[in-house]
Every structure is written in structure tokens, then in C-alpha cells.
C-alpha atoms as a PDB file:
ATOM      1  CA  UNK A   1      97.043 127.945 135.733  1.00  0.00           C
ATOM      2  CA  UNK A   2      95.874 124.716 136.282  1.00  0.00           C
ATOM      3  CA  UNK A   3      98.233 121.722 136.957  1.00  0.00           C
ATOM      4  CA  UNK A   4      97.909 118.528 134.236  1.00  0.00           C
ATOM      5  CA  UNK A   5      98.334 115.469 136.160  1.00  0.00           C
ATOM      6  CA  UNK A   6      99.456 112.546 134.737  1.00  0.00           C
ATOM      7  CA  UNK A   7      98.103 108.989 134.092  1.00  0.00           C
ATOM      8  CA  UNK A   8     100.464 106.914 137.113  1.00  0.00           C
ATOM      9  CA  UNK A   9     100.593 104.296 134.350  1.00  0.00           C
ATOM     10  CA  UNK A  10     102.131 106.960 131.480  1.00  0.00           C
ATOM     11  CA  UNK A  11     105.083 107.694 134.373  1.00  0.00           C
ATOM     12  CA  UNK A  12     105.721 104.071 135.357  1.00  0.00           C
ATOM     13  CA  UNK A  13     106.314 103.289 130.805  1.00  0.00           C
ATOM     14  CA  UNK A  14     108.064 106.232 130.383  1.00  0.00           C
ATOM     15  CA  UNK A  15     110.368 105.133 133.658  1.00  0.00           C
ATOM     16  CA  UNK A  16     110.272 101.903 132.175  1.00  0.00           C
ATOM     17  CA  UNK A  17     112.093 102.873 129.208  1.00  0.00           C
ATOM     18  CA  UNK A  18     114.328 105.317 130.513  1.00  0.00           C
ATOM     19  CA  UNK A  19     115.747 102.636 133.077  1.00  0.00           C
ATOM     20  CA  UNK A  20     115.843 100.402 130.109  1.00  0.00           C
ATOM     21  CA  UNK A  21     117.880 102.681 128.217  1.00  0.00           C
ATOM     22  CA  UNK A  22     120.027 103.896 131.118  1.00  0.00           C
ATOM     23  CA  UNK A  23     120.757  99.797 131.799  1.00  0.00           C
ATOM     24  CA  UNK A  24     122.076  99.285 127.863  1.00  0.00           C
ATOM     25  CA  UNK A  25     124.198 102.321 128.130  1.00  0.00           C
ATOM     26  CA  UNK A  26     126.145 100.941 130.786  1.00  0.00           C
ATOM     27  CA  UNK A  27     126.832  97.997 128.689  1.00  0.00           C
ATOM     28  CA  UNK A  28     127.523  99.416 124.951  1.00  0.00           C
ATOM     29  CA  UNK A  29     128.110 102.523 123.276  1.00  0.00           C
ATOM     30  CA  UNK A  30     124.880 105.026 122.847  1.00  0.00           C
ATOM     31  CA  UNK A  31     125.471 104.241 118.664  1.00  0.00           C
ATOM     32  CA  UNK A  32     124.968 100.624 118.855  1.00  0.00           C
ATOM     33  CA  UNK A  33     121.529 100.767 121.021  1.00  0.00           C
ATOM     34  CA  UNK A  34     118.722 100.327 119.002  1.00  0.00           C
ATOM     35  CA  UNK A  35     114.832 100.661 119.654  1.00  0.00           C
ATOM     36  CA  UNK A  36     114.433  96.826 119.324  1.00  0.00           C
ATOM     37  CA  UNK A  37     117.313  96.565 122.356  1.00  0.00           C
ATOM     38  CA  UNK A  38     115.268  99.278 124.627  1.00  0.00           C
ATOM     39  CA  UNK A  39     112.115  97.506 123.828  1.00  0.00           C
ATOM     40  CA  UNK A  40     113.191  94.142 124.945  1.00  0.00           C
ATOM     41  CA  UNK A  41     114.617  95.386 128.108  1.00  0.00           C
ATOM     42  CA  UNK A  42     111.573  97.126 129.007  1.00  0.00           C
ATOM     43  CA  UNK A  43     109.372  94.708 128.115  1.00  0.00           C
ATOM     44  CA  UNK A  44     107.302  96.737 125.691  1.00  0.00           C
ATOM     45  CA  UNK A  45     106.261  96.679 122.248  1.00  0.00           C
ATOM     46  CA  UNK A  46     107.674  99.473 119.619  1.00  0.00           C
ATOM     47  CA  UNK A  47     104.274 100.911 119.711  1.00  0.00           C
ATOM     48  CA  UNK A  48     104.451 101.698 123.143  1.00  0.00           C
ATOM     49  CA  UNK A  49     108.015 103.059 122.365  1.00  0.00           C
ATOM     50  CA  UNK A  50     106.853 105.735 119.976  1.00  0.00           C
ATOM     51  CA  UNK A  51     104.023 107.028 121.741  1.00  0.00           C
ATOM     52  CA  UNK A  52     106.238 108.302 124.770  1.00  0.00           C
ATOM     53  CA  UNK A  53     109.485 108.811 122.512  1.00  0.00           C
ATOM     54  CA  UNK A  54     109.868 109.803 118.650  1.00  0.00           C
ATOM     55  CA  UNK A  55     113.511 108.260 118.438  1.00  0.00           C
ATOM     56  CA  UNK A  56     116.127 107.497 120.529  1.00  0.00           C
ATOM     57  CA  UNK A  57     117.818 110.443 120.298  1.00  0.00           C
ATOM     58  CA  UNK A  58     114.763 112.092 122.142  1.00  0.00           C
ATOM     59  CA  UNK A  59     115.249 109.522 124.539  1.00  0.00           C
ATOM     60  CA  UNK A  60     118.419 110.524 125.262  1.00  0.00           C
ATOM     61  CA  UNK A  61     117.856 114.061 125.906  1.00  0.00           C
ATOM     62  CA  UNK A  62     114.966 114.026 128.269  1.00  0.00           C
ATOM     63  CA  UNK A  63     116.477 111.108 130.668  1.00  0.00           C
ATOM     64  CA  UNK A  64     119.722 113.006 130.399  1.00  0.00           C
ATOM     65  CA  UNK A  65     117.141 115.867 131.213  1.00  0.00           C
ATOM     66  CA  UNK A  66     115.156 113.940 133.891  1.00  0.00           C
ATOM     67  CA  UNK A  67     118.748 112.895 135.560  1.00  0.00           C
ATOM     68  CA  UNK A  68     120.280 116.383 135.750  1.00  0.00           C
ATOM     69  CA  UNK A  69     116.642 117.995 136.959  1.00  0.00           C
ATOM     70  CA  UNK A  70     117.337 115.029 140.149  1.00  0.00           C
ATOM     71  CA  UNK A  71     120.724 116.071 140.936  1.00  0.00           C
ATOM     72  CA  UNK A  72     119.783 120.014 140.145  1.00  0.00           C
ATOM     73  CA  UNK A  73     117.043 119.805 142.587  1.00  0.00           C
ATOM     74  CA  UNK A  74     115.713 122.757 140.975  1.00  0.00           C
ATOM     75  CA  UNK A  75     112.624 123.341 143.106  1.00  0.00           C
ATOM     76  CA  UNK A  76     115.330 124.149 145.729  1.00  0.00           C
ATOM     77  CA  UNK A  77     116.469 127.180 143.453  1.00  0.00           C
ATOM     78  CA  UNK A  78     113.135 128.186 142.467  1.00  0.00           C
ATOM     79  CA  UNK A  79     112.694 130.901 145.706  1.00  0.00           C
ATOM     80  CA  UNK A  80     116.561 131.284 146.025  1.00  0.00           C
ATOM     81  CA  UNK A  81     118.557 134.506 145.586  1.00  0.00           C
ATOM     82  CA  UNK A  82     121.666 133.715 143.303  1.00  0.00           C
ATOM     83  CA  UNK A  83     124.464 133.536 146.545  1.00  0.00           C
ATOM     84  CA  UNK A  84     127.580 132.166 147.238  1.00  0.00           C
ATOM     85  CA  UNK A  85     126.296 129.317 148.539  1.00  0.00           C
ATOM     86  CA  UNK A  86     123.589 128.564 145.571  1.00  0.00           C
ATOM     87  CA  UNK A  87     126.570 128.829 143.144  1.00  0.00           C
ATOM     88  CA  UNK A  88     128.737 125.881 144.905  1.00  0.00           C
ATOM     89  CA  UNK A  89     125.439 123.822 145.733  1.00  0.00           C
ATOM     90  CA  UNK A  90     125.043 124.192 141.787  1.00  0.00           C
ATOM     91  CA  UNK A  91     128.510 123.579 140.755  1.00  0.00           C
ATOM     92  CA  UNK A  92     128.551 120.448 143.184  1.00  0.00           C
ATOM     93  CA  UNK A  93     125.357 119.004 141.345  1.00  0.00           C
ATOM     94  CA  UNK A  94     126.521 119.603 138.169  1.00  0.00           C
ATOM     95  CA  UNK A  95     129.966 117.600 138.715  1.00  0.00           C
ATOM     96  CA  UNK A  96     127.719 114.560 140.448  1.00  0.00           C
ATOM     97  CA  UNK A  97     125.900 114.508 137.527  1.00  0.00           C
ATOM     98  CA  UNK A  98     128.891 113.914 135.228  1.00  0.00           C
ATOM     99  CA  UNK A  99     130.409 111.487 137.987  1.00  0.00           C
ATOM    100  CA  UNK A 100     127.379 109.509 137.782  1.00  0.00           C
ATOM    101  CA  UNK A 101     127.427 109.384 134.359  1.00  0.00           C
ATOM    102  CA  UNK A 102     130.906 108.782 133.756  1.00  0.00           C
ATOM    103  CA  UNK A 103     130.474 105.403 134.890  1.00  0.00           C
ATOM    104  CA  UNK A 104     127.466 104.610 132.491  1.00  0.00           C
ATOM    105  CA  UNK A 105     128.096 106.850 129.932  1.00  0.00           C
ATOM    106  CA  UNK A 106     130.556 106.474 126.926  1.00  0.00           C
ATOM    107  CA  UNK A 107     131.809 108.597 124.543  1.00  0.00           C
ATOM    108  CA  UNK A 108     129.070 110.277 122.073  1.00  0.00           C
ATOM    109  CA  UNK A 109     127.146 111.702 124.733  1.00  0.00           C
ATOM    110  CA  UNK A 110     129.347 114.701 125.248  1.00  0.00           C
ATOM    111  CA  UNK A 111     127.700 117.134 123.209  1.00  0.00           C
ATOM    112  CA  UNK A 112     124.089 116.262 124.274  1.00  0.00           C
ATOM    113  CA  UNK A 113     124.820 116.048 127.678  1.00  0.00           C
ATOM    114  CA  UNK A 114     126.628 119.753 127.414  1.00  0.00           C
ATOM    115  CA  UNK A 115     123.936 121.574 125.585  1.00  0.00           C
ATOM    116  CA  UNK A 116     121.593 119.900 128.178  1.00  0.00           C
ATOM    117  CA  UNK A 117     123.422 120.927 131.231  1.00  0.00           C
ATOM    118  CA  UNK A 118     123.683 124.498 129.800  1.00  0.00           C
ATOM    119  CA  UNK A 119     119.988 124.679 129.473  1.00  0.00           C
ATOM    120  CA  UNK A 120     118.759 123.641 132.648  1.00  0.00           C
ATOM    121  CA  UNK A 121     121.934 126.135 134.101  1.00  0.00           C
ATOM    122  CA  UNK A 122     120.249 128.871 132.214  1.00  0.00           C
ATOM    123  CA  UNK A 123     116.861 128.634 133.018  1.00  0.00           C
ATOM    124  CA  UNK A 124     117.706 128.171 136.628  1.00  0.00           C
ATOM    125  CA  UNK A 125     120.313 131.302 136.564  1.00  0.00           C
ATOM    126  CA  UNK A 126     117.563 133.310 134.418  1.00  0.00           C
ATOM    127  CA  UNK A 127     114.822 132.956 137.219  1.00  0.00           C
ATOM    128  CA  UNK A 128     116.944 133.733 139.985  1.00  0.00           C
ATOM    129  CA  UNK A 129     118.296 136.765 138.686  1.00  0.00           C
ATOM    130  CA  UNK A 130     114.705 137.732 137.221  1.00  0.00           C
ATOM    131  CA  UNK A 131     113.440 137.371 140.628  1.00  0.00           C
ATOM    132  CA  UNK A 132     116.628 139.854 142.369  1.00  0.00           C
ATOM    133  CA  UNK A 133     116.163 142.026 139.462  1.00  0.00           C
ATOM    134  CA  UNK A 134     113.071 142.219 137.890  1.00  0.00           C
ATOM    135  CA  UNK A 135     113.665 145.737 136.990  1.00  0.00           C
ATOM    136  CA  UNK A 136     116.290 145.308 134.600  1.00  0.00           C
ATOM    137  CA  UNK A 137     116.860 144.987 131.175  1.00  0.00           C
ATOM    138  CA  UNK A 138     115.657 141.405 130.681  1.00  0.00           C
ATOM    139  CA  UNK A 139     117.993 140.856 127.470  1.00  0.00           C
ATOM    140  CA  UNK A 140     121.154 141.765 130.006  1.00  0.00           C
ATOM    141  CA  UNK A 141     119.694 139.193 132.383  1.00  0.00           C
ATOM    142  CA  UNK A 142     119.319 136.402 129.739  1.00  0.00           C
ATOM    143  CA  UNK A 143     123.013 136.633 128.702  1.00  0.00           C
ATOM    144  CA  UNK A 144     124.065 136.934 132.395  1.00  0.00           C
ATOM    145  CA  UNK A 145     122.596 133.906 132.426  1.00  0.00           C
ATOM    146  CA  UNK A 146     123.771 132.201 129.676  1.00  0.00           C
ATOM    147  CA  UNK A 147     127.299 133.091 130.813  1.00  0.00           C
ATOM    148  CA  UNK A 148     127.050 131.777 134.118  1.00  0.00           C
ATOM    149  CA  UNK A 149     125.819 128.545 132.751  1.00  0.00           C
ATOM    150  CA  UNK A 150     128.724 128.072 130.348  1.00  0.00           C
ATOM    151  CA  UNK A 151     131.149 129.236 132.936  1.00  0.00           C
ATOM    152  CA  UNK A 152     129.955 126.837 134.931  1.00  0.00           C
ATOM    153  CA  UNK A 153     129.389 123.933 132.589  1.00  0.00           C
ATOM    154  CA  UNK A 154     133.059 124.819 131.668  1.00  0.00           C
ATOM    155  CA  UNK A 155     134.525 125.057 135.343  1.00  0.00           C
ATOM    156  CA  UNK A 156     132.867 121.402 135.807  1.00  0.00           C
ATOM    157  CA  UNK A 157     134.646 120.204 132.631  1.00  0.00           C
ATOM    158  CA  UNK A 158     137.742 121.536 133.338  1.00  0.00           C
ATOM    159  CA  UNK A 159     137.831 120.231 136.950  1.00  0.00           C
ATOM    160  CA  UNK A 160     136.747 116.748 135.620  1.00  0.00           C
ATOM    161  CA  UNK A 161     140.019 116.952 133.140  1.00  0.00           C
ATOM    162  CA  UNK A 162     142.012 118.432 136.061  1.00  0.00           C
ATOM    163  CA  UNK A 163     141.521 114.534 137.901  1.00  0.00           C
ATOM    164  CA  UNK A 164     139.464 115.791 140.591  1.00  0.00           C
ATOM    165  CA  UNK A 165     142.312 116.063 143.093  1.00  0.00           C
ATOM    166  CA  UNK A 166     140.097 118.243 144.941  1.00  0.00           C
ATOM    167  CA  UNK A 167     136.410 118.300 146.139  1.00  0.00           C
ATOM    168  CA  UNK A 168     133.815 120.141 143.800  1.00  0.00           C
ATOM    169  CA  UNK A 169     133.577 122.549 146.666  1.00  0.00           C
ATOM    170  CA  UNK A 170     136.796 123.476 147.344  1.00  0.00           C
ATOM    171  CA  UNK A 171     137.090 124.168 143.791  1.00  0.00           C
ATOM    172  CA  UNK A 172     134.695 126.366 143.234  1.00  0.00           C
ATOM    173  CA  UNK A 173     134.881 128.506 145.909  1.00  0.00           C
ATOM    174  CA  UNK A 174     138.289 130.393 145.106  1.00  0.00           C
ATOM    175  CA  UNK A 175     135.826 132.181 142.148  1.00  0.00           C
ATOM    176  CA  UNK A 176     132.708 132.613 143.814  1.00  0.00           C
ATOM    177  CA  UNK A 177     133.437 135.967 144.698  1.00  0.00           C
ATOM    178  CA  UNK A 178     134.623 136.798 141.872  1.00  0.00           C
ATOM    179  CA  UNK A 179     131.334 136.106 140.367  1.00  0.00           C
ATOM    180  CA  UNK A 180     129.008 137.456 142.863  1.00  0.00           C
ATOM    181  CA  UNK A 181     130.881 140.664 142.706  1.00  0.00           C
ATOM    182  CA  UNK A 182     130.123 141.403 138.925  1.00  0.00           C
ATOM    183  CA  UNK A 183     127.053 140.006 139.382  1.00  0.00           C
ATOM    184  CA  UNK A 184     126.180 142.027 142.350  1.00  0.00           C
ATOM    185  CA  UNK A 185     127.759 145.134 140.256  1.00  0.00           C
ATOM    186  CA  UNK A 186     125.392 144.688 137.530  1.00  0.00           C
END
């Protein structure tokens, strides 16, 4: 399959406006942004807005998206075996990302910024354990991954309410063999 590449100038807009966006969050609440706000920052006219964007709401899910794909790294993942050390590398990404956003982010994003985290977690789980186990029933892999994501997602939540009094590693790893071990007993 052929690769699409894209206009440089396309990127640099739709950069544009997610930085834009990303700047007004850190100043007010995701509710009272408008359009007309993301359009001044940027510089750009509504037109412009619409053509890379159909609200703001899709806005907000791909440069949640685009954020969490940076931390992820998930070309790193794409010829790794689901370890030990892929699960803390994840878990460790996952609570940067919420760091980082904790300081631009207010309240309102919480459910968008869940579901999206979940996603990505699945898709990356689901090719990694398609790739060990091609052989297997591919309906038992998809909810092995979408439990691993949750879990995840939740073990990052919880250690965010916990007050982070330890690292994201050290965290982690207490349960990591406790989750290779069904895994690897699947």
C-alpha cells in the first residue's frame, strides 16, 4: 500500500490550530472556547477552521489524540513483544500524558481524554498480542486487549488520585507479573 503524503502547508494549519487550541485551554475552561477564540489565536479565518476540523469537539479529540500518540511513541511498540518492560514503558507514558495535561487541562476533558487513552491502549495491546499470537482466537485477543487498556487507563487514574507519592515505575511494577503471567497463560 502506498503511503499519502501530505501537503507541508496542510500540517503546519492543522499545527497551527492545535497549538492555538492547546494555548486557550491553559487559560479557560474547554466550554467557554469558541471557534472565533481558536481562529484569532491562530491567525486564520473560520474557513480555514472547518476544512481541517468539523467542530471543536473534533478538535479536541485528535490533538488529545496527536498528544498521547507523542508520549505513546507507538512506532516503538509496533515490532515489540508485550513484556514486562513494554507494560511499565506504557504505563509511564500514559501517566506523563495526564501530568502534562493536568497543568493545561481543566475539568470537562475527563471523559474524552479516557475513551481516547483507552483506544490508542487497545490498538497498541491488540497488535502486539496479534503479532505473539496470531494463531488464536482473534475475538479472545481483542478483549485481552481491551482489558489491558482499561486496567491500565485505571491503574494511571488511580495512581494520579493516590498523589503520586511514588514514581510511575515503581508503581507499576508490583503487578506486572501478575499480568504477564495470565497473559502468558492464555
Amino acid at each position: 500500500m502506498k503511503e499519502v503524503k501530505v501537503d507541508p502547508r496542510i500540517r503546519r494549519t492543522r499545527k497551527l490550530i492545535m497549538d492555538a487550541f492547546i494555548e486557550l485551554s491553559s487559560q479557560k475552561e474547554f466550554k467557554d472556547i469558541t471557534v472565533k477564540d481558536i481562529t484569532v489565536e491562530a491567525m486564520i479565518n473560520r474557513a480555514t477552521f472547518y476544512y481541517h476540523f468539523e467542530d471543536i469537539y473534533d478538535l479536541l479529540d485528535k490533538s488529545l489524540s496527536e498528544v498521547l500518540l507523542v508520549n505513546l511513541d507507538c512506532e516503538t511498540y509496533k515490532n515489540s513483544e508485550l513484556n514486562e518492560e513494554v507494560v511499565c514503558s506504557i504505563f509511564k507514558a500514559i501517566t506523563g500524558f495526564q501530568m502534562s495535561l493536568s497543568t493545561r487541562c481543566h475539568r470537562g476533558y475527563e471523559d474524552t481524554i479516557a475513551r481516547i487513552i483507552r483506544e490508542q491502549l487497545e490498538i497498541i495491546f491488540y497488535q502486539m498480542l496479534l503479532k505473539q499470537r496470531a494463531n488464536e482466537d482473534m475475538q479472545a485477543l481483542k478483549l485481552t486487549a481491551l482489558m489491558l487498556s482499561w486496567g491500565i487507563y485505571g491503574a494511571s487514574v488511580e495512581w494520579k488520585r493516590s498523589g503520586e507519592k511514588v514514581e510511575p515505575e515503581t508503581y507499576i511494577k508490583s503487578v506486572i507479573p501478575y499480568i504477564m503471567s495470565g497473559i502468558s497463560g492464555m
